[in-house]
Protein backbone atom coordinates (compact mmCIF):
# COMPACT_ATOMS: atom_id res chain seq x y z
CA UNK A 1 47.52 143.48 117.01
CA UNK A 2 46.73 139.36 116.85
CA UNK A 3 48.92 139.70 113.67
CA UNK A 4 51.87 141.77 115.16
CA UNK A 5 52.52 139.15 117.63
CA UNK A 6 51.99 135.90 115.16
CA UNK A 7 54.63 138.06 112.95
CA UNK A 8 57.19 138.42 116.15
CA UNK A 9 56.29 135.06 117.82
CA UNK A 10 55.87 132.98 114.80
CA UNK A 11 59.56 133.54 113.23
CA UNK A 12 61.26 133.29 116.87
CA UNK A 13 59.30 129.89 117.39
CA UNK A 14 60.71 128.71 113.72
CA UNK A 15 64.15 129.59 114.94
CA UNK A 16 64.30 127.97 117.90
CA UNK A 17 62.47 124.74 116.41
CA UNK A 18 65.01 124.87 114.04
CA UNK A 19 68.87 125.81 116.49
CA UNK A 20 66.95 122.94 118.72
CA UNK A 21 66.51 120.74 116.11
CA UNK A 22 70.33 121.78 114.58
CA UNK A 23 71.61 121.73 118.34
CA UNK A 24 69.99 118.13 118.58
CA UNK A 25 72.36 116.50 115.06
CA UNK A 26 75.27 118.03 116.31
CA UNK A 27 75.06 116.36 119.99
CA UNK A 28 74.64 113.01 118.20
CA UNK A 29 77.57 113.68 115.36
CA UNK A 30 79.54 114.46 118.66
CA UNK A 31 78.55 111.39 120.44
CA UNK A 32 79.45 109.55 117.32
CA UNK A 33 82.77 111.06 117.07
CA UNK A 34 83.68 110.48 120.35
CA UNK A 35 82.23 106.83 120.20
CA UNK A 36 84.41 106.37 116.93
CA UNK A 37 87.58 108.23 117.57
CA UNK A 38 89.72 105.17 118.96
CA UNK A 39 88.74 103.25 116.13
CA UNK A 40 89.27 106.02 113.66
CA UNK A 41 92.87 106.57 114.88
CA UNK A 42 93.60 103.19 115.12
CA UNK A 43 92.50 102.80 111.06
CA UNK A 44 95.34 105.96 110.28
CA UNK A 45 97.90 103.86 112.55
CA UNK A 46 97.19 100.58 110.59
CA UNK A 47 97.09 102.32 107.55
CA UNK A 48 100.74 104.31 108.38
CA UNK A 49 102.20 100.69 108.98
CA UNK A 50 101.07 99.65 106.43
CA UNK A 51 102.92 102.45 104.38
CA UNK A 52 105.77 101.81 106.47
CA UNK A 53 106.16 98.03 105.37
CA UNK A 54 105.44 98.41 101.79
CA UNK A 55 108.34 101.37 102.14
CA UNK A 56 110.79 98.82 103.78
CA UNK A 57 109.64 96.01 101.08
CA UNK A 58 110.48 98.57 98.83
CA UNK A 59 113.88 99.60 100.16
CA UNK A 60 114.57 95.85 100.21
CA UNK A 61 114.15 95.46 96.87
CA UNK A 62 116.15 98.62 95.83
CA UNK A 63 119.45 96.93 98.31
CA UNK A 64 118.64 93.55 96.44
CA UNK A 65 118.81 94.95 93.17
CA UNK A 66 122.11 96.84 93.92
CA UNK A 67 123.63 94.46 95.97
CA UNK A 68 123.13 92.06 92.26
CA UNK A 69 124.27 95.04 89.86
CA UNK A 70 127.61 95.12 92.67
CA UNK A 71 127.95 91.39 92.45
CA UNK A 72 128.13 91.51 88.40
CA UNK A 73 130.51 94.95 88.17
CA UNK A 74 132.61 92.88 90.60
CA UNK A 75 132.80 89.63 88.26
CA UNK A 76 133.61 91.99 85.51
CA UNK A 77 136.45 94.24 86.66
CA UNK A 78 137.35 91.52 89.55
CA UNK A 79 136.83 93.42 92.89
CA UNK A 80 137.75 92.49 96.20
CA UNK A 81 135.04 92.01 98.88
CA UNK A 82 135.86 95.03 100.50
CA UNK A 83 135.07 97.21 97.41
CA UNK A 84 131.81 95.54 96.27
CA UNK A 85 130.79 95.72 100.76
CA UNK A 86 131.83 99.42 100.34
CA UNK A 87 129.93 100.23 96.88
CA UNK A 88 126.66 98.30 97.98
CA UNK A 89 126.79 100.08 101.20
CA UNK A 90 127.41 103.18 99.68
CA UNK A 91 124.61 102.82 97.38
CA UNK A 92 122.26 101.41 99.38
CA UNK A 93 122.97 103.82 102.49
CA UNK A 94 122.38 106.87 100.14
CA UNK A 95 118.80 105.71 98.74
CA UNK A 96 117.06 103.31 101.52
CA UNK A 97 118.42 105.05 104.98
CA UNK A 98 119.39 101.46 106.42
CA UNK A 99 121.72 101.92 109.30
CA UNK A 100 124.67 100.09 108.68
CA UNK A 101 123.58 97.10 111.07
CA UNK A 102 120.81 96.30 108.44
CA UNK A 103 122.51 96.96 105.26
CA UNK A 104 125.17 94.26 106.41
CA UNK A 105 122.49 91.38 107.11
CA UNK A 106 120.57 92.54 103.87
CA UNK A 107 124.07 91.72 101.91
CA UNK A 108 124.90 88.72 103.89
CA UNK A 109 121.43 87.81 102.67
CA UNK A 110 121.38 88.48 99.20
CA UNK A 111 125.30 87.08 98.60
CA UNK A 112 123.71 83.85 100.24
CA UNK A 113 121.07 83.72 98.13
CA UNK A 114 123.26 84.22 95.01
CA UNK A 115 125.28 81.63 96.16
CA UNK A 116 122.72 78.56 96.33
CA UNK A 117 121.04 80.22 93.05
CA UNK A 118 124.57 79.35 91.60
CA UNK A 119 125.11 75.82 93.12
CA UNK A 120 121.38 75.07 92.42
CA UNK A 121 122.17 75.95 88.44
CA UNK A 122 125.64 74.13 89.14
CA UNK A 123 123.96 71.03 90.82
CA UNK A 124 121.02 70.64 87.38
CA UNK A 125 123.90 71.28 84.77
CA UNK A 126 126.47 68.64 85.99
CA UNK A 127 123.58 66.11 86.03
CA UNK A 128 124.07 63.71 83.54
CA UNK A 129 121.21 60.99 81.76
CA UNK A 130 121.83 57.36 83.25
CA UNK A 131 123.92 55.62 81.60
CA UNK A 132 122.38 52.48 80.00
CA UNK A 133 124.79 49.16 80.62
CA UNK A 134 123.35 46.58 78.92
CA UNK A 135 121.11 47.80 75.93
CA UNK A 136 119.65 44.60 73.94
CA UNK A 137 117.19 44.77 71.64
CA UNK A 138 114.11 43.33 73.34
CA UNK A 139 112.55 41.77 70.29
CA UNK A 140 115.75 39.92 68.71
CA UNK A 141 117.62 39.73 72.25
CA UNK A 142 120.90 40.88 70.37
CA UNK A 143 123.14 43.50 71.87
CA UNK A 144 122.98 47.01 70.30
């Protein structure tokens, strides 16, 4: 009879030590979560920004690089500006998603920059050595 019980009491007392003891890690996970939650959602926002800028870097680069390839077609086949503003917008509208606002201050941008890139390789190959005026030999003091 001592041995009945012990088998019906001893397995119920090993189940309850062990949903108490289960009971007791999921009360702290859940205080943890809930401690941590804020900062966990905070860490997905940062990281979604962070996305989001490197995908505007990106679509940056892609208008710079088409706004350059309209630039040289242009030279080549002599466009007007309204063409090459129409084909860069075109292009760049149709890959990036820039409203037109911001594709027209990205090519204002980029034509600027082309344009002192140009005067800056302008400015160094018009620069000429000095000129020497008198050149005299400095060990027989005649004139060369």
């Amino acid at each position: 009879m001592l041995n009945d019980m012990i088998n019906h009491i001893f397995p119920l007392l090993i189940f309850s030590i062990i949903a108490a003891i289960l009971g007791f890690i999921a009360s702290i996970v859940s205080m943890w979560w809930d401690a941590h939650k804020g900062l966990i959602e905070m860490q997905r926002q940062q990281i979604a920004q962070t996305m989001e800028i490197n995908k505007y870097a990106q679509n940056i680069t892609i208008a710079k690089l088409f706004i350059h390839s309209v630039e040289e077609q242009s030279r080549n086949f002599n466009w007007d500006s309204t063409l090459k503003h129409a084909t860069a917008t075109e292009l760049i509208s149709n890959v990036t998603g820039f409203s037109s606002d911001e594709i027209f201050n990205i090519i204002k941008a980029t034509v600027d920059e082309l344009k002192a890139n140009e005067l800056k390789v302008q400015s160094t190959q018009s620069v000429e050595a000095p000129k020497i005026l008198d050149s005299t030999d400095e060990i027989t003091n005649e004139k060369k």
